[in-house]
Protein backbone atom coordinates (compact mmCIF):
# COMPACT_ATOMS: atom_id res chain seq x y z
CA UNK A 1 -15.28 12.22 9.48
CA UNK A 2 -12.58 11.64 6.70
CA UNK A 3 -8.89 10.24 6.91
CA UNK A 4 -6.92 10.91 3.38
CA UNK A 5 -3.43 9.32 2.92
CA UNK A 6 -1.59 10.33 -0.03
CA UNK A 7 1.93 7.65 -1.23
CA UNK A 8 4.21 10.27 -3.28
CA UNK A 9 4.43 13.55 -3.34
CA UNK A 10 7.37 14.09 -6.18
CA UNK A 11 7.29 17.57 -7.29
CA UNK A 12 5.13 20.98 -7.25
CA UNK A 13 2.79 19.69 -9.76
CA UNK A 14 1.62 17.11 -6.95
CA UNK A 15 1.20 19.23 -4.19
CA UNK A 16 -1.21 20.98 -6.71
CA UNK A 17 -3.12 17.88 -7.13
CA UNK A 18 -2.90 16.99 -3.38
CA UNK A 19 -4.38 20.26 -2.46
CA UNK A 20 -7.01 20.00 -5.24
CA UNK A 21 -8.13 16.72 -3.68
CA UNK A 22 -8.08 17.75 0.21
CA UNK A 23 -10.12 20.76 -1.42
CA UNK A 24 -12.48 18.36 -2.68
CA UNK A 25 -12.91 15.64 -0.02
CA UNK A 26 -12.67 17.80 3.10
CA UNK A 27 -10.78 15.24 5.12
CA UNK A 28 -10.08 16.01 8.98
CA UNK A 29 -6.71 14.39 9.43
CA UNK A 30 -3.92 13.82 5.94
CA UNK A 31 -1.39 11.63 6.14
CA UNK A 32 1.55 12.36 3.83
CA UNK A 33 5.05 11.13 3.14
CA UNK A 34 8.13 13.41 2.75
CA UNK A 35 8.62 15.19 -0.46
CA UNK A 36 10.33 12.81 -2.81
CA UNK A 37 13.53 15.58 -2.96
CA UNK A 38 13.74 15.88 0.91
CA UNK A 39 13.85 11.92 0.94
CA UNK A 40 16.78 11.83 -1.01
CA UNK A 41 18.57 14.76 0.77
CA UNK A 42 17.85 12.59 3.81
CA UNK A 43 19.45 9.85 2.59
CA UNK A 44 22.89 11.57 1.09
CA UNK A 45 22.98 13.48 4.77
CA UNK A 46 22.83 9.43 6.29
CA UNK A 47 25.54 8.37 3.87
CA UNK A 48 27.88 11.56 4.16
CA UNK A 49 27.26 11.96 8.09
CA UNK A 50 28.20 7.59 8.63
CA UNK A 51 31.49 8.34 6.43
CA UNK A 52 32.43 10.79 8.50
CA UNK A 53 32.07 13.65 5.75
CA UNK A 54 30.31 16.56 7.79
CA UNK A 55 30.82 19.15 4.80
CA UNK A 56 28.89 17.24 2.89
CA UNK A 57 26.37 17.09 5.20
CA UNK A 58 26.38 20.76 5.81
CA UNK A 59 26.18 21.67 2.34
CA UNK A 60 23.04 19.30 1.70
CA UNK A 61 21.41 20.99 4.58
CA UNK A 62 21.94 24.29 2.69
CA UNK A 63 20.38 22.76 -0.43
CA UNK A 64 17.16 21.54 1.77
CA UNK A 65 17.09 25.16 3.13
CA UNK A 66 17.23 26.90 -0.57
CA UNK A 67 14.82 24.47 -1.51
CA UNK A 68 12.04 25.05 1.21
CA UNK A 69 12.27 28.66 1.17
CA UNK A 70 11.89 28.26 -2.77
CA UNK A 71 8.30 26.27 -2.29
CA UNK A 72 7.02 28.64 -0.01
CA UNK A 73 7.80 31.54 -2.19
CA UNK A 74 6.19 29.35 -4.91
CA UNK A 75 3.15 28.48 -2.53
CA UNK A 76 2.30 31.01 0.08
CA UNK A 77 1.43 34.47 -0.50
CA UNK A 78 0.39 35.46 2.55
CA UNK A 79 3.35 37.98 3.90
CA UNK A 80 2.54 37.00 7.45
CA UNK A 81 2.46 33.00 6.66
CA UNK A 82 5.34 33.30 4.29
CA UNK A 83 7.48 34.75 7.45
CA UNK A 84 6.40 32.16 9.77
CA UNK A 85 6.81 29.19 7.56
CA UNK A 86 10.49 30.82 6.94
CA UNK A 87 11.31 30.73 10.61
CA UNK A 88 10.08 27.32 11.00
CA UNK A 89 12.57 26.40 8.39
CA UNK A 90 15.19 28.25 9.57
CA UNK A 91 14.75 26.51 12.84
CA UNK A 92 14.86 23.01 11.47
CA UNK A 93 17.78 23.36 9.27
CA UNK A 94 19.18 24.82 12.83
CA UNK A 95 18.62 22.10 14.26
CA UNK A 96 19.83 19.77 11.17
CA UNK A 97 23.40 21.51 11.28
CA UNK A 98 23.62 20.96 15.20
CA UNK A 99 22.91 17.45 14.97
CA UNK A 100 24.97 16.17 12.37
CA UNK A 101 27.96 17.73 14.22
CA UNK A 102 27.48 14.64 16.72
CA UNK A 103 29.38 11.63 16.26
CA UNK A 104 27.06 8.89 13.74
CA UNK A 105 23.93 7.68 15.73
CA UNK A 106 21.53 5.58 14.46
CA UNK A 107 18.99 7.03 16.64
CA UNK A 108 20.18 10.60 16.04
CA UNK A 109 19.68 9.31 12.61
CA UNK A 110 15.99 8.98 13.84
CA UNK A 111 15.64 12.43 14.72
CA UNK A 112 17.08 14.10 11.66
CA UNK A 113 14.76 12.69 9.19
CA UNK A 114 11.84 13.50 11.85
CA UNK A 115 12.86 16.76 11.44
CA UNK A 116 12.59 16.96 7.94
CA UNK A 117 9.15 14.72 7.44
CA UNK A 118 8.01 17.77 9.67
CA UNK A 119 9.23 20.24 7.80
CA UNK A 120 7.71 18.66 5.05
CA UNK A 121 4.25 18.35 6.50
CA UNK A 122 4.37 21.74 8.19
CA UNK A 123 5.29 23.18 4.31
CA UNK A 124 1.81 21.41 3.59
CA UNK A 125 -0.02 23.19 6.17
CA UNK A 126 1.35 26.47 5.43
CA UNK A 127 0.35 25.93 1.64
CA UNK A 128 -3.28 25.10 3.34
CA UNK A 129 -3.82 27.70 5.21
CA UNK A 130 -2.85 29.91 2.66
CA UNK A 131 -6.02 28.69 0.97
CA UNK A 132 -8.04 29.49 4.06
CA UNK A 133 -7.92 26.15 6.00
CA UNK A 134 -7.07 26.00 9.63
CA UNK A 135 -4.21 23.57 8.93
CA UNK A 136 -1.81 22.25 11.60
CA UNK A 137 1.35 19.70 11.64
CA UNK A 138 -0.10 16.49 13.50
CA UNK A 139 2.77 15.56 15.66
CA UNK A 140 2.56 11.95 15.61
CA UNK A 141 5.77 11.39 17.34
CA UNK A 142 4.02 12.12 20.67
CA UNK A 143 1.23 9.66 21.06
CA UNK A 144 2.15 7.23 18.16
CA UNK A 145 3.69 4.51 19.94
CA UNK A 146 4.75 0.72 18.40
CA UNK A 147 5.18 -2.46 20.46
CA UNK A 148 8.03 -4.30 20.74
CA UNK A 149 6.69 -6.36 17.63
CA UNK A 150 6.81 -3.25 15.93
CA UNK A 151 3.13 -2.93 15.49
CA UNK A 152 0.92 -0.12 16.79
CA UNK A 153 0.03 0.16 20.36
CA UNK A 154 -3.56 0.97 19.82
CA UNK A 155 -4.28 1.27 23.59
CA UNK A 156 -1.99 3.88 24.78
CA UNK A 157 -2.71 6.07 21.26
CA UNK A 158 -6.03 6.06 22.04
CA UNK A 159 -5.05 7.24 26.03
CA UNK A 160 -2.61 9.57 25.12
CA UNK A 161 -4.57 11.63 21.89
CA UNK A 162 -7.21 12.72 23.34
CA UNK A 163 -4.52 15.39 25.60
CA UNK A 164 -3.32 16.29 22.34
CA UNK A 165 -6.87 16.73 20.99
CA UNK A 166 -7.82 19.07 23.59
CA UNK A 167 -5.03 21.02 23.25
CA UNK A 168 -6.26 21.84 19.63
CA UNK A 169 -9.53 21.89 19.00
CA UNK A 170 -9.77 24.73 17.13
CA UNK A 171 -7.58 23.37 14.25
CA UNK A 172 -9.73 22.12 11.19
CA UNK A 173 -7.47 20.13 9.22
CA UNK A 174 -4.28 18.00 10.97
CA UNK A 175 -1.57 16.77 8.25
CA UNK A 176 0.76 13.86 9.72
CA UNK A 177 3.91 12.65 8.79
CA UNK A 178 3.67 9.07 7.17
CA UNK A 179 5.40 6.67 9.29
CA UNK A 180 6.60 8.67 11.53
CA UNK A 181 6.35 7.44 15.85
CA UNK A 182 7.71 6.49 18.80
CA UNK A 183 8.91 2.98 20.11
CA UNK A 184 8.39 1.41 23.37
CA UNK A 185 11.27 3.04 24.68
CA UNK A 186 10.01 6.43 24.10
CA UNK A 187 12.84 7.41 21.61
CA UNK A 188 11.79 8.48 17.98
CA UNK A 189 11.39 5.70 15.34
CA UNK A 190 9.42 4.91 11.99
CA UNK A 191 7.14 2.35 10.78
CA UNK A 192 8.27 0.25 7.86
CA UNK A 193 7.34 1.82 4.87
CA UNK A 194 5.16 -1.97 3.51
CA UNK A 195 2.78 -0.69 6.36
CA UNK A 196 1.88 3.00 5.21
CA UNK A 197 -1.63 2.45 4.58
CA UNK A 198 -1.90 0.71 8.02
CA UNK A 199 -0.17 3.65 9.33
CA UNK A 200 -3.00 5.51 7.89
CA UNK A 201 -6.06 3.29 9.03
CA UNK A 202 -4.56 3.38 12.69
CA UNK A 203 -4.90 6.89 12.75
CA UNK A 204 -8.36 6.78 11.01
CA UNK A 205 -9.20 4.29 13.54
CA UNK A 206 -8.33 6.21 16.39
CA UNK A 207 -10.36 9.64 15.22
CA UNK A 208 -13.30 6.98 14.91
CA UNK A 209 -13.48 8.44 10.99
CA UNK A 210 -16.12 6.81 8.59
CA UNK A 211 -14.03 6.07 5.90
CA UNK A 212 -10.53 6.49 4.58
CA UNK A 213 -9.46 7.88 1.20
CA UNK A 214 -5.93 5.55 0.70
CA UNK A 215 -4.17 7.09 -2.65
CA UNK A 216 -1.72 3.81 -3.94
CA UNK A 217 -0.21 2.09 -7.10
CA UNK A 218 -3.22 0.28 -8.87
CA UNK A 219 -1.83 -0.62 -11.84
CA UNK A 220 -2.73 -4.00 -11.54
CA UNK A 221 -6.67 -3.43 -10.74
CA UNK A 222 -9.49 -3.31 -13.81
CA UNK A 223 -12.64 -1.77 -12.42
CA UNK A 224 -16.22 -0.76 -13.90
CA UNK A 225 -14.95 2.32 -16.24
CA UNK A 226 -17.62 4.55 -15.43
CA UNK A 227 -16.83 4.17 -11.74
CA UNK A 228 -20.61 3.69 -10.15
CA UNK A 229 -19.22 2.58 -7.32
CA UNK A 230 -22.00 -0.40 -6.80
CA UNK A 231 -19.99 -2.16 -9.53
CA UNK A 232 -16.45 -2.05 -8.12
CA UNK A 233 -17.82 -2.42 -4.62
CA UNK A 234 -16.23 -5.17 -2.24
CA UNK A 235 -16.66 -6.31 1.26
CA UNK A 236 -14.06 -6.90 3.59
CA UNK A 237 -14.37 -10.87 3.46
CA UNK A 238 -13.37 -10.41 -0.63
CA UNK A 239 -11.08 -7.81 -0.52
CA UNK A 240 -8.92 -10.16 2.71
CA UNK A 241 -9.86 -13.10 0.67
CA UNK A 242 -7.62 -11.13 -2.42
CA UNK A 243 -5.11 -10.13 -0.29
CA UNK A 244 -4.95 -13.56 1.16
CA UNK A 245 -4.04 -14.96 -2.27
CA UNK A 246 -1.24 -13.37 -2.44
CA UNK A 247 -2.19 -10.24 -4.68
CA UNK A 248 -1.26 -6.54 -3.33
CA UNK A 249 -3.31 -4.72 -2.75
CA UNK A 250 -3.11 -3.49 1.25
CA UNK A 251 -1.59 -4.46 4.24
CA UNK A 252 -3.83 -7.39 5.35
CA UNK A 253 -4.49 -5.71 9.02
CA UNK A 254 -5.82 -2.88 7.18
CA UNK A 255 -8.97 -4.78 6.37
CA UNK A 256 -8.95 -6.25 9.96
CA UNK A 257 -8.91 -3.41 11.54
CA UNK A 258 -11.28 -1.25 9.35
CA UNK A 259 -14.01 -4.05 9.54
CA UNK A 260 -13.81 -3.78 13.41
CA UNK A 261 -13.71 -0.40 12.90
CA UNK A 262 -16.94 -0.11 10.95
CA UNK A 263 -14.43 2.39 8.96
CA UNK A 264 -14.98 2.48 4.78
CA UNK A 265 -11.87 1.57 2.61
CA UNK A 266 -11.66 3.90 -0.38
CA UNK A 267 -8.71 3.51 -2.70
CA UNK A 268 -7.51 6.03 -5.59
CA UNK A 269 -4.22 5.91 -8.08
CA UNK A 270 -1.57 7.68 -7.31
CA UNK A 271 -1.66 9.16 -10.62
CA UNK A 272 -5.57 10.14 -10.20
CA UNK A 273 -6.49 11.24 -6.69
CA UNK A 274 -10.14 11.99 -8.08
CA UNK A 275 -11.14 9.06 -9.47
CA UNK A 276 -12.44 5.96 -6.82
CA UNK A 277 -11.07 2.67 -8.00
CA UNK A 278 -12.26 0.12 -5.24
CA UNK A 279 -14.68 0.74 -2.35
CA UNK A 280 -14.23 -1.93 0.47
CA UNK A 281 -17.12 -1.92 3.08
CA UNK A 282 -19.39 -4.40 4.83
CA UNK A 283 -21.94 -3.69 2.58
CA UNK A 284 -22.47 -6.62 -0.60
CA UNK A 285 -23.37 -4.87 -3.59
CA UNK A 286 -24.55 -8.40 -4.72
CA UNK A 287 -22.99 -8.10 -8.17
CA UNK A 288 -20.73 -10.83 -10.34
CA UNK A 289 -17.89 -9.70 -11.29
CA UNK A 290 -16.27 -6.35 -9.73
CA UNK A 291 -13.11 -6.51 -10.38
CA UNK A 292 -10.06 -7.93 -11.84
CA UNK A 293 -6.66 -8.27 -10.81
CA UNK A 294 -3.38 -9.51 -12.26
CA UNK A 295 -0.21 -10.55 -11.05
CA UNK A 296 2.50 -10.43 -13.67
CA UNK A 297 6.01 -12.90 -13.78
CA UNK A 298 4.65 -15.79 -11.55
CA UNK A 299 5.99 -19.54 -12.49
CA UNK A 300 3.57 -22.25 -13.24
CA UNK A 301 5.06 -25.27 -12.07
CA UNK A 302 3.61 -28.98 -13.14
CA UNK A 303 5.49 -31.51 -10.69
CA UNK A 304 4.87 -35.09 -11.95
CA UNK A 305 5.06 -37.91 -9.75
CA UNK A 306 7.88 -40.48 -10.45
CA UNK A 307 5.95 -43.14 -7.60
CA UNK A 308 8.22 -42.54 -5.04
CA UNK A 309 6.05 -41.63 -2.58
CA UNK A 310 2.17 -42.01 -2.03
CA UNK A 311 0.20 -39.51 -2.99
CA UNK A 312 -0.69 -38.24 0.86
CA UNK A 313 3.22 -38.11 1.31
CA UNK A 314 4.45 -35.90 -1.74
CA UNK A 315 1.92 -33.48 -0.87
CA UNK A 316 3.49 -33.12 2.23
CA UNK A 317 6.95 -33.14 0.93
CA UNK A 318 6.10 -30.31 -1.84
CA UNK A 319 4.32 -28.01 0.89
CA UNK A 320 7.14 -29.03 3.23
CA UNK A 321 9.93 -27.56 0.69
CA UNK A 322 8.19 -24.55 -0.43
CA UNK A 323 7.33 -24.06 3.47
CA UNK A 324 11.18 -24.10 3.86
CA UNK A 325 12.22 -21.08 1.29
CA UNK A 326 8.87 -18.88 2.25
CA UNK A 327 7.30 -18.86 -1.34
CA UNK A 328 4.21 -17.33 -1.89
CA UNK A 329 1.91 -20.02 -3.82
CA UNK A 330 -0.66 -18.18 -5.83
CA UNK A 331 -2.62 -21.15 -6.55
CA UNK A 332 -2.66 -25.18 -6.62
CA UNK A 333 -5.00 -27.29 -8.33
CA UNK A 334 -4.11 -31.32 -8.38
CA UNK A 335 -4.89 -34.85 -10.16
CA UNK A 336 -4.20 -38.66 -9.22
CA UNK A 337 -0.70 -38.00 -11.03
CA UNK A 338 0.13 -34.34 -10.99
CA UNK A 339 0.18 -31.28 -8.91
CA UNK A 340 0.09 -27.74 -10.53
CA UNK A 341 0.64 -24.49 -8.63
CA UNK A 342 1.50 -20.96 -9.49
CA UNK A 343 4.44 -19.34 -7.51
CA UNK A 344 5.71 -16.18 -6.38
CA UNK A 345 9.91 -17.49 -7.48
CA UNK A 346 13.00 -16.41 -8.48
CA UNK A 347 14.31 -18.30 -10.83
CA UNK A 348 17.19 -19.65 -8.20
CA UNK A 349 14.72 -20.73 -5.74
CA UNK A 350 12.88 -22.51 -8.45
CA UNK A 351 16.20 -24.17 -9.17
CA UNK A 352 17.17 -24.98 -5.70
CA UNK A 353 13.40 -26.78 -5.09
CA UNK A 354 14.31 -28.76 -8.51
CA UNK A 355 17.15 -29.93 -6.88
CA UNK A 356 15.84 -30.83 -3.80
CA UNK A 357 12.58 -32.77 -5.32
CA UNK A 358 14.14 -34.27 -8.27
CA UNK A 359 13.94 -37.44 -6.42
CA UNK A 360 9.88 -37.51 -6.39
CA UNK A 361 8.74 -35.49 -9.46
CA UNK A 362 9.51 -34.19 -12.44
CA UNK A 363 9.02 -30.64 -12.65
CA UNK A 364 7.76 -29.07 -15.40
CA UNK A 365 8.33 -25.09 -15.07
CA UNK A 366 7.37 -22.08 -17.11
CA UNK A 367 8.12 -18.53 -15.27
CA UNK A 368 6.30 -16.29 -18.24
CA UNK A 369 2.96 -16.46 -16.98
CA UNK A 370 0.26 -14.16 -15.24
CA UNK A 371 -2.19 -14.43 -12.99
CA UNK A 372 -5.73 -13.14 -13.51
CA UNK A 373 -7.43 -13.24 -10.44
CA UNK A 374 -11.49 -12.13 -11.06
CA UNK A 375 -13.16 -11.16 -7.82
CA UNK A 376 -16.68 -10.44 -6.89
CA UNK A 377 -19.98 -12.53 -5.90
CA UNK A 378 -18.91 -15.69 -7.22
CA UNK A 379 -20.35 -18.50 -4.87
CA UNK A 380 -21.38 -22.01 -6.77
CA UNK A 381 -25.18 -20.86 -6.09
CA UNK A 382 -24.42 -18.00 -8.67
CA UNK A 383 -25.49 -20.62 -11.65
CA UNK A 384 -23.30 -20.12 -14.55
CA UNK A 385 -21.04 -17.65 -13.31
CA UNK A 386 -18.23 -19.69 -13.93
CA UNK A 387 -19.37 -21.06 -17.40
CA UNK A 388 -19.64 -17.43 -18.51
CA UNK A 389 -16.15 -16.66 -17.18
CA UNK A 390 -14.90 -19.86 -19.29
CA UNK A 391 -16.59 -19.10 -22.25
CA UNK A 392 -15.71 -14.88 -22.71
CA UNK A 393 -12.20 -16.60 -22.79
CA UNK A 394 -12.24 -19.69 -25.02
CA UNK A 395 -10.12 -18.61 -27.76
CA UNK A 396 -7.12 -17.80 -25.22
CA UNK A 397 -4.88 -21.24 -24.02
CA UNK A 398 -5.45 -21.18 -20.12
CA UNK A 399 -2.76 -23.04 -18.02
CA UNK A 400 -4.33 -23.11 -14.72
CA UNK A 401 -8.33 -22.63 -13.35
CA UNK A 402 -8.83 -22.29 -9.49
CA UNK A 403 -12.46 -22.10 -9.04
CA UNK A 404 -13.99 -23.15 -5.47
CA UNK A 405 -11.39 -22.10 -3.04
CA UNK A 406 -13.52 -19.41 -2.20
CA UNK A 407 -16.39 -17.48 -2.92
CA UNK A 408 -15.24 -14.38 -4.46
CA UNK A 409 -12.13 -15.10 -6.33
CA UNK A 410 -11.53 -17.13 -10.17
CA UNK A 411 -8.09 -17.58 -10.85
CA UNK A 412 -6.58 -18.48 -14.22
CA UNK A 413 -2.79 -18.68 -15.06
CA UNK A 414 -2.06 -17.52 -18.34
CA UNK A 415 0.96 -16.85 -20.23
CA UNK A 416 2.06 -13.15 -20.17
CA UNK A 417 1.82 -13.09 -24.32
CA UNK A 418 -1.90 -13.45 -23.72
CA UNK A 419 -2.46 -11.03 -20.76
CA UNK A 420 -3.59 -8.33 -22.31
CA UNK A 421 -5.94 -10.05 -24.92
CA UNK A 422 -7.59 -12.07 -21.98
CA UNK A 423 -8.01 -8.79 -19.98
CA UNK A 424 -9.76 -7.07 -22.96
CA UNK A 425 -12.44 -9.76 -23.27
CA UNK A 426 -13.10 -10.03 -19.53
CA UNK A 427 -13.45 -6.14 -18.96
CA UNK A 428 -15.53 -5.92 -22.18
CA UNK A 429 -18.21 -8.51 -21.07
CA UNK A 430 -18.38 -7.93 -17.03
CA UNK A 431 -17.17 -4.15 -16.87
CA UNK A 432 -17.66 -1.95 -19.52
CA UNK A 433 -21.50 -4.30 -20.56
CA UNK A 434 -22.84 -3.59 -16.97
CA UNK A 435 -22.14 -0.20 -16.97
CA UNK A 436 -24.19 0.32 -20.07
């Protein structure tokens, strides 16, 4: 059994390409976010309603109202489904009208915009069914509960679905509002937006699916270009490992939990829901190099000792202050009389550490600079993996190499001039030459 999230749906022309894929991949339960134009009708209806401007509330209601009855004319056919997706509007924007006439609540807030990420996903599984597919809104506000730490309550979902299960078991296909739950307290609520593709694995988790399909930005990922998925392959331990090191690339309890889960990890681009970019499993495909990542505007910092402290002690004092302003460091490599590290910075934080260290080093800073991080099999045993890594890229200046740290990720720092020239050679020599 299949679990598809989709990120973005922005327009008609993505619905199209949403419904080509769910055509395609046969997926029991979709997860999908508001339509980009309902998002931002939800968030002028917050803004007018909190200033006290009902009018303008009302009339964006009537603009969400043209605008729904517009896609199903667009979408469904079907005289019979075109009614009943009508009345389901008409009952919503009912609904909308009533509650904005209550004084500003942020929990009636809540219940607005669940109204409308229904709307949108019921507008889904109207366009679905239109196709022939027994599609149904999966109304996650009724058994998807978060904690007080604002994580997912696996325990009571997995009580309370199986009622709602029951009560539907004749329904093929389930399409579920991104985010959208309950809290503790049994009162509507959302989960942050960072966690979508957790969102997503929870659910996948609790339908006990074999893998999920998780569409999201990958514009910083270089894969095998013929996609045989043995050669963009990784396992859990490389793709936490990655996501560890500060690169993003998923939630980090998404690999947790889908590695308890026994549940496969397959990631697509937003702008191509066809093609596979990574594959996370258990399984080790066994080869080098499978993919490679970059992380643009990073610092590389140099902080030279001026002998004020021991050695022991300024390491202490550098992880103390960069403990202190919650930076993310990339990597760190050191010597007898320097430490190097790339950061995650503004350029005011890297100002305010300058201040506070000036007393022990001398910090040498450059914030144009990239991080290539290349990920696969790359343990020491691995003879000459890391020699013909070093030698694809000789005639590009490197700043920084962090080799050992771990078994599946190479990191070099190099300056963003040079990205692109350094990316070329690597993908030339470990994706495109094992391919052919």
């Amino acid at each position: 059994m299949k679990v598809c999230k989709f990120e973005k749906i922005k327009d008609e022309a993505e619905i199209k390409q949403i419904i080509n894929s769910i055509q395609k991949e046969r997926p029991y339960v979709i997860v999908v976010p508001v339509l980009t134009q309902l998002q931002e009708w939800l968030q002028n209806i917050s803004i007018s309603w909190f200033q006290d401007e009902d009018e303008d509330s009302h009339t964006t209601i009537r603009a969400i109202t043209k605008y729904c009855f517009n896609m199903t004319d667009h979408f469904i056919i079907n005289p019979n489904l075109n009614q009943e997706m009508k009345v389901i509007i008409q009952r919503c924007v009912e609904n909308l009208h009533n509650l904005v006439e209550d004084k500003a609540d942020l929990l009636i807030d809540k219940i607005i915009k669940a109204e409308v990420y229904k709307l949108s996903s019921n507008l889904l599984a109207f366009c679905l069914r239109e196709r022939g597919m027994n599609a149904k809104m999966l109304d996650t506000s009724k058994f998807m509960q978060i904690n007080l730490e604002r994580k997912p309550d696996i325990p009571y979902i997995q009580e309370n679905i199986e009622q709602y299960l029951n009560e539907n078991r004749t329904v093929e296909l389930f399409i579920a509002p991104l985010s959208l739950c309950k809290n503790i307290y049994g009162e509507i609520d959302f989960m942050s937006e960072a966690k979508n593709d957790y969102y997503a694995t929870v659910l996948a988790s609790i339908f006990k699916a074999d893998e999920i399909v998780l569409s999201t930005e990958l514009d910083n990922i270089y894969a095998n270009q013929d996609s045989q998925r043995e050669e963009h392959s990784l396992t859990y331990e490389e793709a936490e490992n990655l996501i560890n090191s500060g690169v993003h690339l998923l939630y980090t309890d998404c690999i947790t939990l889908a590695s308890r889960s026994k549940l496969v990890i397959r990631l697509t681009d937003t702008n191509d829901l066809i093609t596979e970019r990574l594959y996370i499993s258990s399984e080790d495909t066994g080869n080098g190099v499978k993919a490679i990542l970059t992380q643009d505007s990073v610092a590389f910092i140099r902080f030279n000792s001026l002998n004020v402290l021991p050695g022991y002690l300024l390491m202490g004092k550098l992880l103390e202050v960069i403990s202190k302003y919650k930076i993310d460091v990339v990597s760190m490599v050191s010597s007898n009389v320097s430490i190097s590290m790339l950061l995650n910075a503004s350029h005011d934080t890297l100002r305010i550490i300058q201040r506070e260290l000036h007393k022990y080093v001398e910090m040498v800073i450059d914030e144009n600079m990239s991080a290539i991080h290349i990920i696969g099999a790359l343990h020491w045993e691995r003879t000459q993996m890391e020699s013909k890594i070093m030698d694809t890229i000789k005639h590009i200046p490197i700043s920084l190499i962090a080799y050992g740290g771990s078994d599946h990720c190479f990191t070099l720092s190099v300056h963003s001039n040079d990205k692109n020239k350094l990316l070329h050679s690597l993908s030339q020599h470990f994706l495109e030459v094992q391919s052919a």
